[in-house]
N, C-alpha and C. Protein backbone atom coordinates (compact mmCIF):
# COMPACT_ATOMS: atom_id res chain seq x y z
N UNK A 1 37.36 85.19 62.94
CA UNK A 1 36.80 85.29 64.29
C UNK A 1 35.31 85.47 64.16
N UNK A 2 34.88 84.27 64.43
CA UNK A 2 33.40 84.57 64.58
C UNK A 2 32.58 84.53 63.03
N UNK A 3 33.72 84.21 61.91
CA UNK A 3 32.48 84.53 60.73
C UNK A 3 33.73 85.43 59.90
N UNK A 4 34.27 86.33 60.75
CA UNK A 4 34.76 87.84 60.04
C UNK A 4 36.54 87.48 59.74
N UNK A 5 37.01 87.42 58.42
CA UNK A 5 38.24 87.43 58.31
C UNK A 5 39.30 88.25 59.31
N UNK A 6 40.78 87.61 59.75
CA UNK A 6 41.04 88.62 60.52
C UNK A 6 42.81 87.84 60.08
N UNK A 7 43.51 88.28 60.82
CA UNK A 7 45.13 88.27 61.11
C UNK A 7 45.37 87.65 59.84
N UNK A 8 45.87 88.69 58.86
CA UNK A 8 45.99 88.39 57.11
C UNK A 8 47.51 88.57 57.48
N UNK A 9 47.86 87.14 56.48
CA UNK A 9 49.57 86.98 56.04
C UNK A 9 50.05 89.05 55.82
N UNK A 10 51.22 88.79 55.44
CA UNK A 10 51.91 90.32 54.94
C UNK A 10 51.48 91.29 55.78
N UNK A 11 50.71 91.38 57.35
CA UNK A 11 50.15 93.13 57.91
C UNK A 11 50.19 92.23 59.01
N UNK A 12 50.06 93.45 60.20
CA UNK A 12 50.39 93.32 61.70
C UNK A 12 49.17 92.90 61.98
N UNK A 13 48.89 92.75 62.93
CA UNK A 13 48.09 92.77 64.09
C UNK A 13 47.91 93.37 65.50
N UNK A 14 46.77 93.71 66.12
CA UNK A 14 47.26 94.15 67.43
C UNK A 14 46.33 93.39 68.75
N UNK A 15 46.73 93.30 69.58
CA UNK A 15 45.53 92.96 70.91
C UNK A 15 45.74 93.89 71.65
N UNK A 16 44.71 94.43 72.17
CA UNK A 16 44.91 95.15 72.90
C UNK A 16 43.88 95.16 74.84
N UNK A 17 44.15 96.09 75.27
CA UNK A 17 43.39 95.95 77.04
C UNK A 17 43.79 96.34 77.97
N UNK A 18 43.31 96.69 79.45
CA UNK A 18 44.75 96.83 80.27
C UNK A 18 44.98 95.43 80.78
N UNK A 19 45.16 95.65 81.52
CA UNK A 19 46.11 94.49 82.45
C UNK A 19 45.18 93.38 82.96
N UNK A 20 45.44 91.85 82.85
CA UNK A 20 44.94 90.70 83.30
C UNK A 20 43.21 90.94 82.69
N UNK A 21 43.51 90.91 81.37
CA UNK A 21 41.95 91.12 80.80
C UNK A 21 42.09 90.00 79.34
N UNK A 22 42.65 89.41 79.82
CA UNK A 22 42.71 88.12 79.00
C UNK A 22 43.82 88.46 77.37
N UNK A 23 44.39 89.41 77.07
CA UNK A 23 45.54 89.11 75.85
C UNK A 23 45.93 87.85 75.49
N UNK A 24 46.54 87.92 76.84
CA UNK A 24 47.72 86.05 76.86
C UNK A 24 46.90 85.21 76.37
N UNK A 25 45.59 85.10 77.17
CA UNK A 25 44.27 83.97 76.79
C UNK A 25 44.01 84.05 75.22
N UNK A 26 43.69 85.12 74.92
CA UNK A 26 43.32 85.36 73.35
C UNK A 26 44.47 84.40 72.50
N UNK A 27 45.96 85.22 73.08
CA UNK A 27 47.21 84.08 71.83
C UNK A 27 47.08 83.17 72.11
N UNK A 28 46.69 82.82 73.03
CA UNK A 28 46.70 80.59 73.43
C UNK A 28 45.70 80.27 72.43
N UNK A 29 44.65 81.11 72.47
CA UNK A 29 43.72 80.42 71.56
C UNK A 29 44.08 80.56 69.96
N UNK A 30 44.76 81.30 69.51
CA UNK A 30 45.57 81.63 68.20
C UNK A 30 46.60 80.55 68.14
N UNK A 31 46.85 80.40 69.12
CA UNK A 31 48.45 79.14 69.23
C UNK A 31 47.64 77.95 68.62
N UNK A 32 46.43 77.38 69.70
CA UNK A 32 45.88 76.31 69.09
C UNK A 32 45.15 75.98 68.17
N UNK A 33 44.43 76.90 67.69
CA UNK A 33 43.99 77.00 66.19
C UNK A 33 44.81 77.03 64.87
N UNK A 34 46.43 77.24 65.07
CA UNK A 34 46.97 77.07 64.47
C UNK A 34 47.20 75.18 63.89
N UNK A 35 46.77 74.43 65.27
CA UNK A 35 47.07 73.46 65.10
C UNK A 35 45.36 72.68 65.04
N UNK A 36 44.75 72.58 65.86
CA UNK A 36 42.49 72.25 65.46
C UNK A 36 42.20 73.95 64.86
N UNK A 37 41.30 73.15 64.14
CA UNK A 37 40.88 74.21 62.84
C UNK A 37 39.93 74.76 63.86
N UNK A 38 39.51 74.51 64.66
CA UNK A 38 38.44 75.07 65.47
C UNK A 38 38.76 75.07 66.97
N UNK A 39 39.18 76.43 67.27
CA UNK A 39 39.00 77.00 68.83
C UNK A 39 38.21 78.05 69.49
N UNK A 40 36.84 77.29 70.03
CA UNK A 40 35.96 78.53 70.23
C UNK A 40 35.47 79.34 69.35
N UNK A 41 35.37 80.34 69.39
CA UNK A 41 35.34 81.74 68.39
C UNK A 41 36.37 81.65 66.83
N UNK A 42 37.52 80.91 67.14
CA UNK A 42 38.39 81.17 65.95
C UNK A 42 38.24 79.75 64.98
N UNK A 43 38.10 80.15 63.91
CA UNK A 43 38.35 79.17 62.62
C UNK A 43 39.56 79.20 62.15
N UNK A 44 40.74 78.26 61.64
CA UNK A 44 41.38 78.22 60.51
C UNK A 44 41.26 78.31 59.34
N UNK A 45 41.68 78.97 58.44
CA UNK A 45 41.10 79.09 57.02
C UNK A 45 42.06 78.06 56.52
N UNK A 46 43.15 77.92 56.43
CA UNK A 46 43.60 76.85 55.64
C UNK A 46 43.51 75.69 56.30
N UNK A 47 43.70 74.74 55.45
CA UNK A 47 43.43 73.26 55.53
C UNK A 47 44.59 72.65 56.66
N UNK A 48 45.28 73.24 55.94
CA UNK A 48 46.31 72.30 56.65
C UNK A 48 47.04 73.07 57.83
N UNK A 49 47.72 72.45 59.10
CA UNK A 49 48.24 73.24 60.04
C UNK A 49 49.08 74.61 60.10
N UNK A 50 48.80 75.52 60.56
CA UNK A 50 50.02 76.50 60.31
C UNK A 50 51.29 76.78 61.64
N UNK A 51 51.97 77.30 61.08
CA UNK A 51 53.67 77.10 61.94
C UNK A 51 53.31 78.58 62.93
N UNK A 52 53.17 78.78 64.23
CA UNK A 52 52.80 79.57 64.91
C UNK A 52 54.52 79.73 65.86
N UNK A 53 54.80 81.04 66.23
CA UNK A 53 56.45 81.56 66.40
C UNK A 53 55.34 82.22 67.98
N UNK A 54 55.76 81.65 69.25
CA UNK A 54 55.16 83.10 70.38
C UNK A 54 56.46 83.68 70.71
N UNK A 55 56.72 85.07 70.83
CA UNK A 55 57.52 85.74 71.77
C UNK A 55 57.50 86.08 72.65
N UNK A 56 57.61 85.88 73.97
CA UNK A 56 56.97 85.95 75.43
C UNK A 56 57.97 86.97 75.97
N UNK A 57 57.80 88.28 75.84
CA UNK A 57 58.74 88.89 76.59
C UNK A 57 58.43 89.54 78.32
N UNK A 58 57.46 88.79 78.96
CA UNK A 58 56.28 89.21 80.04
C UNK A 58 56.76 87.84 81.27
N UNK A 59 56.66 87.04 80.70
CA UNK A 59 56.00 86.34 81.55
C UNK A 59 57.66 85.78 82.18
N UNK A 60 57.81 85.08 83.67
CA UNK A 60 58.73 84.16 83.71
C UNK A 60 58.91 82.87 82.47
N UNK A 61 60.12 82.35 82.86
CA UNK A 61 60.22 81.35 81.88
C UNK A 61 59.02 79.60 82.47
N UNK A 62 59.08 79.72 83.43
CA UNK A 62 57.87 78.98 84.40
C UNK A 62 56.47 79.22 84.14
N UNK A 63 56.28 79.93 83.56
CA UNK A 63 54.88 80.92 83.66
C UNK A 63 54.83 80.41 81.61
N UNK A 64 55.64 80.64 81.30
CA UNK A 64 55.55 80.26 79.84
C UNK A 64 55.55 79.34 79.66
N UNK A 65 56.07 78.09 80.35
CA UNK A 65 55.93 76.69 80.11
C UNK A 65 54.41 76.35 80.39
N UNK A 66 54.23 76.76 82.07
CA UNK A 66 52.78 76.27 82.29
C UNK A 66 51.61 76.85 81.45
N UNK A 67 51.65 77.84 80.83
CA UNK A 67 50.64 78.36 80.12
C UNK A 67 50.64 77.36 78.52
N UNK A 68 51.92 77.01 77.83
CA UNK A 68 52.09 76.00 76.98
C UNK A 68 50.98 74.92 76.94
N UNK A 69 51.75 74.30 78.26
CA UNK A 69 51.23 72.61 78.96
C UNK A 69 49.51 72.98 78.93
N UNK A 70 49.31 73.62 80.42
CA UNK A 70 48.20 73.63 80.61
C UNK A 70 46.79 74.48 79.99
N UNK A 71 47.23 75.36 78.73
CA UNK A 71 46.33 76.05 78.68
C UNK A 71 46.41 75.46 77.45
N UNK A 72 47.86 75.96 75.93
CA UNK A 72 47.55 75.65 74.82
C UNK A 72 47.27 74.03 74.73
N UNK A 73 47.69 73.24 75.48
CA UNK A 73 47.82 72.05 75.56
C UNK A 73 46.46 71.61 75.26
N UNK A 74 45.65 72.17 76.45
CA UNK A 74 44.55 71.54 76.85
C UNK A 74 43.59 71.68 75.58
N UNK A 75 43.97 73.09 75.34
CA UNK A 75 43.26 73.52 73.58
C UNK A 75 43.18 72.51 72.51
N UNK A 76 44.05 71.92 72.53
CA UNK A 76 44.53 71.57 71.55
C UNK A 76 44.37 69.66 71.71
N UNK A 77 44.39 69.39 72.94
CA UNK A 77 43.96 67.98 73.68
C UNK A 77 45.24 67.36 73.58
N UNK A 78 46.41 67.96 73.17
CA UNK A 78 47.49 67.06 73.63
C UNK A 78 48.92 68.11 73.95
N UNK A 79 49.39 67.71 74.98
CA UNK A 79 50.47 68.54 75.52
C UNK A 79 51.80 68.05 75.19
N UNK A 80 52.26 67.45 74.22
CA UNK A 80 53.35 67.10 73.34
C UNK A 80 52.86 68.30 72.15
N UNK A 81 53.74 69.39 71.91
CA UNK A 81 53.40 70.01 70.62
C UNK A 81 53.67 69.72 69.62
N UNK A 82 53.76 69.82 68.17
CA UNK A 82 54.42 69.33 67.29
C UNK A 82 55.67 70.67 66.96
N UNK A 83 57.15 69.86 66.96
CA UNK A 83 57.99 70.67 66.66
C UNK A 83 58.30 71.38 65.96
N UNK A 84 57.50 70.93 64.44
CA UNK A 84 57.48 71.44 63.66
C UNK A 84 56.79 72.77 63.46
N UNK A 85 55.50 72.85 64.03
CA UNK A 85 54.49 73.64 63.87
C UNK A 85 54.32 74.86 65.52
N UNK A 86 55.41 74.27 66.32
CA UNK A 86 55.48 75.30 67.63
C UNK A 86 57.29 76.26 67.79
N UNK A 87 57.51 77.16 67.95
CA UNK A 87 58.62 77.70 68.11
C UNK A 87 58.40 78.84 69.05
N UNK A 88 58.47 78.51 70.38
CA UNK A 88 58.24 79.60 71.18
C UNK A 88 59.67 80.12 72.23
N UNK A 89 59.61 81.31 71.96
CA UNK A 89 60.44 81.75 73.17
C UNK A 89 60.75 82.57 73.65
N UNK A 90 61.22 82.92 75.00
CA UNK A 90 60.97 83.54 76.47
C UNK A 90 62.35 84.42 76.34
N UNK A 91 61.87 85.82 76.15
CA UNK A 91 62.62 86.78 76.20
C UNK A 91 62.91 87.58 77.02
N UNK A 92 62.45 87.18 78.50
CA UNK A 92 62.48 88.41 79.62
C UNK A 92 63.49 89.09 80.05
N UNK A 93 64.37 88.36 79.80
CA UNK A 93 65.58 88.18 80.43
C UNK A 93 66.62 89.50 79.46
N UNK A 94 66.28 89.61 78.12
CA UNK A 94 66.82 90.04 77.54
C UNK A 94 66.61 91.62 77.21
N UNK A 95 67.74 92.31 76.65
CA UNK A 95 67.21 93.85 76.70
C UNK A 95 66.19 93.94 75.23
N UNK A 96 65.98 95.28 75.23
CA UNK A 96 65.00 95.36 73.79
C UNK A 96 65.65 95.69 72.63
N UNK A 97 67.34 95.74 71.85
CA UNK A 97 67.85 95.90 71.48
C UNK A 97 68.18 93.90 70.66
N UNK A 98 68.76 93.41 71.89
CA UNK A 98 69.11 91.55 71.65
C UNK A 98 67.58 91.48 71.60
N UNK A 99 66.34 91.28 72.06
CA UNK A 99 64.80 90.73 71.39
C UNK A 99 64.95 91.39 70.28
N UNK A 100 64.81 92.86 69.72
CA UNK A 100 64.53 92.69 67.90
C UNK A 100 65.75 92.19 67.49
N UNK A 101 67.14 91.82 67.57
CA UNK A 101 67.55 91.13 66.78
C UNK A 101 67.01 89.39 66.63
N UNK A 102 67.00 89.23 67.86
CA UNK A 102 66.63 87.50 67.94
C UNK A 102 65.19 87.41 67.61
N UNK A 103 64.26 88.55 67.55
CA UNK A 103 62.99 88.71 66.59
C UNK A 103 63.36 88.65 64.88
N UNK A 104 64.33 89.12 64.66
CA UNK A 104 64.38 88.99 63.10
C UNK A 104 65.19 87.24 62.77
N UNK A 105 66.26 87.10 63.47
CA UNK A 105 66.47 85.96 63.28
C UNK A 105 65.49 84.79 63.17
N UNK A 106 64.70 84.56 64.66
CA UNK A 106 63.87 83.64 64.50
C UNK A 106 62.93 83.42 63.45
N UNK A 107 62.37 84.69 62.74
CA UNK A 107 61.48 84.58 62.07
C UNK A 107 61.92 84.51 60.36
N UNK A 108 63.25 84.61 60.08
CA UNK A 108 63.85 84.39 59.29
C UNK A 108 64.37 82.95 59.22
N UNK A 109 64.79 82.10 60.20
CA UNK A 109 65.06 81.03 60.76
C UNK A 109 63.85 79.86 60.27
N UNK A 110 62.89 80.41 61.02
CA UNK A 110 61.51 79.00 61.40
C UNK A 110 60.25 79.52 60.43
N UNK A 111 60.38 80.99 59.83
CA UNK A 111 59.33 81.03 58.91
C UNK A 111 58.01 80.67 59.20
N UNK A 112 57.70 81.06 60.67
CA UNK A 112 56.52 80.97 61.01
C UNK A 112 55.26 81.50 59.86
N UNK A 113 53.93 80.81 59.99
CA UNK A 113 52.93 81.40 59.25
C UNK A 113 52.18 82.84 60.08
N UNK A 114 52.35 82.66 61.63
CA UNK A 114 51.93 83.90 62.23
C UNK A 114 53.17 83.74 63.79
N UNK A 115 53.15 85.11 64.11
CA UNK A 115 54.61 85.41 65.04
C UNK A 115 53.36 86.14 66.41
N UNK A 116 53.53 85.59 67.10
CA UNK A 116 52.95 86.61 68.13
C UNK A 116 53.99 86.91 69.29
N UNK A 117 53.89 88.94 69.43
CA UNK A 117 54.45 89.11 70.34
C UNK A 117 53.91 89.62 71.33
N UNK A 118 54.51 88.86 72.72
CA UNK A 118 53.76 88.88 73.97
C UNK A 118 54.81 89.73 75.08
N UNK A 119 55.20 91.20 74.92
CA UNK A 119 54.19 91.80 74.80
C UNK A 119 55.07 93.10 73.98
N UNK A 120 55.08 93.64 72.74
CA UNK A 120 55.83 94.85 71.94
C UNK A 120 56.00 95.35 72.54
N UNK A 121 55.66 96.52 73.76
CA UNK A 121 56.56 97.71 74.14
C UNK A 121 58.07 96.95 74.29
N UNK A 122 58.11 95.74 74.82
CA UNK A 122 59.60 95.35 75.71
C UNK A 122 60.54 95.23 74.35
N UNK A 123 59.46 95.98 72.87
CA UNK A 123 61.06 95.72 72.48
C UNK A 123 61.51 96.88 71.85
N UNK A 124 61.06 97.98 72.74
CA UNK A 124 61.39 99.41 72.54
C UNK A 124 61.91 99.95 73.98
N UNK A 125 63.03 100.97 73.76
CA UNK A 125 63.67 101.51 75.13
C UNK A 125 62.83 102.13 75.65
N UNK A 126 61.69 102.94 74.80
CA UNK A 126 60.70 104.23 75.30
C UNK A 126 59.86 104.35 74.28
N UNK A 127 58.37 103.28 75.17
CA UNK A 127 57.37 103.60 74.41
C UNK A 127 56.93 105.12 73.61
N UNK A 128 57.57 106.08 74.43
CA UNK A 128 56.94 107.43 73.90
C UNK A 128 58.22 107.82 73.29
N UNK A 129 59.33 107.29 72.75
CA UNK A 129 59.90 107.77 71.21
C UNK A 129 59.80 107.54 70.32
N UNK A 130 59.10 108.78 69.42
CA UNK A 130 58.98 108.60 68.13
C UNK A 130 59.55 107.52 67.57
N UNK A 131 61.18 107.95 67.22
CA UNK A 131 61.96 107.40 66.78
C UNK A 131 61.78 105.47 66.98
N UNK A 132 61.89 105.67 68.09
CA UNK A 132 62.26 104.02 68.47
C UNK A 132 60.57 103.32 67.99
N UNK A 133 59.49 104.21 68.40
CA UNK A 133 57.90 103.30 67.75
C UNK A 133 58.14 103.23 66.52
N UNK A 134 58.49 103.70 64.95
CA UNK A 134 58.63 103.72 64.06
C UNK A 134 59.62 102.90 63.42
N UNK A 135 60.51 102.97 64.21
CA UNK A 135 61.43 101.90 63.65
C UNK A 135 61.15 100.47 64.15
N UNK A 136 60.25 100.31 65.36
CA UNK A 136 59.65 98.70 65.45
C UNK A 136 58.49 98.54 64.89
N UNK A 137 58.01 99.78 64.29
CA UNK A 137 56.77 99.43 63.39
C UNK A 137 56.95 98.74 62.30
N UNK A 138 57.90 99.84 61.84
CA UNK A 138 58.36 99.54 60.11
C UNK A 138 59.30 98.31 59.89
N UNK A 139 59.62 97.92 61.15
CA UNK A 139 60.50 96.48 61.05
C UNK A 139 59.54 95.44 61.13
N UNK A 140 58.34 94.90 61.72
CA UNK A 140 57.41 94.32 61.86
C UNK A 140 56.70 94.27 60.53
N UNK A 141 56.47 95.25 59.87
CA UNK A 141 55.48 95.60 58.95
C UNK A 141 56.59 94.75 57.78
N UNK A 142 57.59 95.10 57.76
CA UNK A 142 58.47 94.64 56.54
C UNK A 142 59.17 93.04 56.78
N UNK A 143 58.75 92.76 57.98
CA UNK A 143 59.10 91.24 58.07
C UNK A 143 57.85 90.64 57.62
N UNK A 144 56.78 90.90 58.29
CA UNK A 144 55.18 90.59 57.80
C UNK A 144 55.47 90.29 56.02
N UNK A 145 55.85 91.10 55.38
CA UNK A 145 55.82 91.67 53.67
C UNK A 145 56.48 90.51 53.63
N UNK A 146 57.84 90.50 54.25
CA UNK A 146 58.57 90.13 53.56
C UNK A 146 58.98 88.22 53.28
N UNK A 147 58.44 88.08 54.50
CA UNK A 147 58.28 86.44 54.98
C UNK A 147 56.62 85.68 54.87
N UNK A 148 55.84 87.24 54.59
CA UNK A 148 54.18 86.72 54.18
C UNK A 148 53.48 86.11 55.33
N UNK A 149 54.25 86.12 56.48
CA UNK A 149 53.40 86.17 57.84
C UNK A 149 52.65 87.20 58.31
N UNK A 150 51.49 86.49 59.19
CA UNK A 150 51.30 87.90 60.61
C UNK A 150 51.75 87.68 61.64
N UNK A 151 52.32 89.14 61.90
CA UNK A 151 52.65 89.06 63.59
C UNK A 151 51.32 89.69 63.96
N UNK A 152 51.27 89.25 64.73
CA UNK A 152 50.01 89.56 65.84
C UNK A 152 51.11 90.45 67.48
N UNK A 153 50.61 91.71 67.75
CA UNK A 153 51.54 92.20 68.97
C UNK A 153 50.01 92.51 70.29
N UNK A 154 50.66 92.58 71.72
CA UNK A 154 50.45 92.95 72.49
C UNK A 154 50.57 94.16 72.57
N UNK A 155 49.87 94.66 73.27
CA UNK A 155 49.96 96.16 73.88
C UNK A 155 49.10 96.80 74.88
N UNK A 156 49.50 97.03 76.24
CA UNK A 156 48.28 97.63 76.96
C UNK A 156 47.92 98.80 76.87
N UNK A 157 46.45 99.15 76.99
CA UNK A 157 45.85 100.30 77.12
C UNK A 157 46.21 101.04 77.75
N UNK A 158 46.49 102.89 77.76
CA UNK A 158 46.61 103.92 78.41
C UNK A 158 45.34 103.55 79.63
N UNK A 159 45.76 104.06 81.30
CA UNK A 159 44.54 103.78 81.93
C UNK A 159 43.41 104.76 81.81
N UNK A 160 43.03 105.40 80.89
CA UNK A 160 42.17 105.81 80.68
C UNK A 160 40.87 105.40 80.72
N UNK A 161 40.75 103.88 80.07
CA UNK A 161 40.12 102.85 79.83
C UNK A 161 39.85 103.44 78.63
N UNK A 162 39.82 104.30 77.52
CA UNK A 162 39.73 104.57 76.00
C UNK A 162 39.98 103.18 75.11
N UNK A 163 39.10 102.29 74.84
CA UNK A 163 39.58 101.24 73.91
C UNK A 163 40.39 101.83 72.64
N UNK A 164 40.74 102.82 72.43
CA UNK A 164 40.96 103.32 71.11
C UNK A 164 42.49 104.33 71.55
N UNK A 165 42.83 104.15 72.80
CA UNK A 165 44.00 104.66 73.60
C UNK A 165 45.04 103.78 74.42
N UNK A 166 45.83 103.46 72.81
CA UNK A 166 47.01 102.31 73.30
C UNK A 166 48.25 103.19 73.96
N UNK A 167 48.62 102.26 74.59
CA UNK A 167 50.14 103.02 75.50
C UNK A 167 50.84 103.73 74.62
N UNK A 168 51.20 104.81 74.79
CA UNK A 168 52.47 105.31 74.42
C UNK A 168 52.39 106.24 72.85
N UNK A 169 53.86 106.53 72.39
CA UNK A 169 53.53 106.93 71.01
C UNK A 169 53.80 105.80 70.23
N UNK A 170 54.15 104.49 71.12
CA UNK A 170 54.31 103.41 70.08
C UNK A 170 52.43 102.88 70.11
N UNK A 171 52.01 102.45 70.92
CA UNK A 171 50.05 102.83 70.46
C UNK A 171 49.73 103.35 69.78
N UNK A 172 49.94 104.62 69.41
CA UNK A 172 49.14 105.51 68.25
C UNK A 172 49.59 105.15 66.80
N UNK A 173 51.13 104.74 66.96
CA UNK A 173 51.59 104.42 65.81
C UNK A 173 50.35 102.96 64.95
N UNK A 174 51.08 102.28 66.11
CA UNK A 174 50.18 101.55 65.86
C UNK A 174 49.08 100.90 65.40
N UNK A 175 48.23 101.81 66.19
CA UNK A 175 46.93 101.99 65.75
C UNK A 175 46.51 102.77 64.40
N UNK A 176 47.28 103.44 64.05
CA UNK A 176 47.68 104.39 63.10
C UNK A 176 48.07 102.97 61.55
N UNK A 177 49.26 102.30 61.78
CA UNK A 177 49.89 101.09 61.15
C UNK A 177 49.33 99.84 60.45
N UNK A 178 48.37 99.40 61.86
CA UNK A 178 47.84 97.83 61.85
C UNK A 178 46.84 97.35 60.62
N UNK A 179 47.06 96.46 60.34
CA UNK A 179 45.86 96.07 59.47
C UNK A 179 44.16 96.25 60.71
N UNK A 180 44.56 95.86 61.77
CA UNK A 180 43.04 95.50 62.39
C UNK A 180 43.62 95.54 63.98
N UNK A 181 42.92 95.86 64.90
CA UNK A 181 42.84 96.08 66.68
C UNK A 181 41.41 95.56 66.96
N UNK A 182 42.16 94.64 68.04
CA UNK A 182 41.23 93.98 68.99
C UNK A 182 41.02 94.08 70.55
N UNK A 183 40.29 94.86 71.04
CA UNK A 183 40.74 95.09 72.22
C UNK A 183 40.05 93.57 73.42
N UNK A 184 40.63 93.20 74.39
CA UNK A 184 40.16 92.18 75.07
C UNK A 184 39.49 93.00 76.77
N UNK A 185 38.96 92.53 77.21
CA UNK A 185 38.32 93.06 78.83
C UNK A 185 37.76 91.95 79.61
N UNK A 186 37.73 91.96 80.95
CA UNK A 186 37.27 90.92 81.67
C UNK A 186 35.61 91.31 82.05
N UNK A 187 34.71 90.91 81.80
CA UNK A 187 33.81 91.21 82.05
C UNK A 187 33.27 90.89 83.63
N UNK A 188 31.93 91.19 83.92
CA UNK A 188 31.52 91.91 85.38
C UNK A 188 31.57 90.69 86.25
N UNK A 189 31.27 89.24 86.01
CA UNK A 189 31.61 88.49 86.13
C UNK A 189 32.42 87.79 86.84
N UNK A 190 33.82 89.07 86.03
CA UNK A 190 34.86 88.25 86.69
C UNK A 190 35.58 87.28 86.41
N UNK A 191 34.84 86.01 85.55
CA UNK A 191 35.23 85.21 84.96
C UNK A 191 35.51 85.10 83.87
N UNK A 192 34.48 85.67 82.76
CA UNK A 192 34.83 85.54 82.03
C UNK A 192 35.39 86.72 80.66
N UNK A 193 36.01 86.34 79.75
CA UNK A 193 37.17 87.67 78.61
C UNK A 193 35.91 87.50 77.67
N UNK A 194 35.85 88.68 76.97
CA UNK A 194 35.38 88.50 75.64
C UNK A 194 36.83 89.62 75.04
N UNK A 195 36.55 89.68 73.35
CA UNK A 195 37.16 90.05 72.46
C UNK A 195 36.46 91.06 71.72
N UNK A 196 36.56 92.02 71.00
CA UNK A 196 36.20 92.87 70.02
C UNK A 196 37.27 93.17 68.86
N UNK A 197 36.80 93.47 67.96
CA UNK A 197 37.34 93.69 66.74
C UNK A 197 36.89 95.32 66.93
N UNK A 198 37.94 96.01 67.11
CA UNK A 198 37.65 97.56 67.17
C UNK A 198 37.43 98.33 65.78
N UNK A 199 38.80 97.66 65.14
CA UNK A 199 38.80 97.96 63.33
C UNK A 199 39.53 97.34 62.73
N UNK A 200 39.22 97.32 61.48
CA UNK A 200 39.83 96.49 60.33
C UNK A 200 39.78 97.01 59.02
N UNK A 201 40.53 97.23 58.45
CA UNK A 201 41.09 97.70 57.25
C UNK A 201 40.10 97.17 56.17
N UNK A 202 39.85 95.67 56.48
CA UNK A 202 38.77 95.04 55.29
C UNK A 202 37.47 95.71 55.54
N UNK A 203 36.97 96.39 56.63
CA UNK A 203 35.80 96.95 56.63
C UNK A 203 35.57 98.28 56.77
């Protein structure tokens, strides 16, 4: 991003913000850089395309198509994806118990090079149990290891507005966990998101 190494195979990722401050926008642009080496701000480091997995547990299933078509599409200049290199899918519907299983399957399945989930709390009963943040940490962290992907996760900010105050005790974990946090905001504008790199492990 920008120059600065970021979302390394084997370790998590996080985005972070509150609400309608561009996240979703940020993974579209991760979606299509997976496929043009160049989107905006983001470079590809490898040469060749990488296999990008989204988990949409937020949005309608309507709302996930059109954001596909019209946003990664447009990224990317063609709205046919390649099958090979896209595996996305719409979990709303489902409790947070069936998403981490059909989270481990898929990614055991399609062997994505990076997994983004849109949006982690939904796949915990209660952001603020210990128990349950730790065990979707350490499951993330050990699929990352273990398949040599990144997941990249969602998460909104406590309204505090604290960039450094993610929801819940699954946030702190988190933040606590991640290789690197990025928080996103809509600026005064109105129009337009920028991104920050809050921290990173390489620096």
């Amino acid at each position: 991003l920008n120059g600065v190494p970021c979302f390394p195979r084997c370790d998590v990722s996080v985005l972070t913000g509150q609400q309608k401050t561009g996240k979703t926008f940020i993974t579209s642009m991760l979606m299509a850089c997976c496929i043009n080496r160049q989107v905006l701000g983001f470079e590809r480091v490898d040469e060749e395309p990488l296999k990008v997995m989204w988990i949409d547990t937020e949005q309608s299933l309507a709302t996930t198509k059109r954001i596909l078509k019209d946003r990664v599409g447009n990224m990317i200049g063609d709205t046919e994806f390649p099958d090979d290199h896209f595996f996305v899918f719409n979990m709303r519907r489902r409790t947070p118990k069936e998403r981490r299983e059909q989270l481990e399957l898929a990614i055991e399945t399609y062997k994505p090079d990076i997994c983004i989930i849109d949006g982690i709390a939904d796949m915990v009963d209660d952001i603020n149990s210990g128990t349950d943040s730790t065990d979707i940490m350490q499951l993330l962290l050990s699929m990352a290891q273990e398949h040599k992907c990144n997941i990249t996760a969602n998460i909104h900010l406590n309204r505090t507005g604290d960039k450094l105050n993610l929801r819940g005790w699954l946030g702190t974990l988190m933040l606590q966990k991640s290789y690197e946090v990025f928080n996103c905001e809509r600026l005064a504008d109105n129009k337009t998101f920028a991104v920050e790199m809050l921290f990173s492990r390489l620096c």
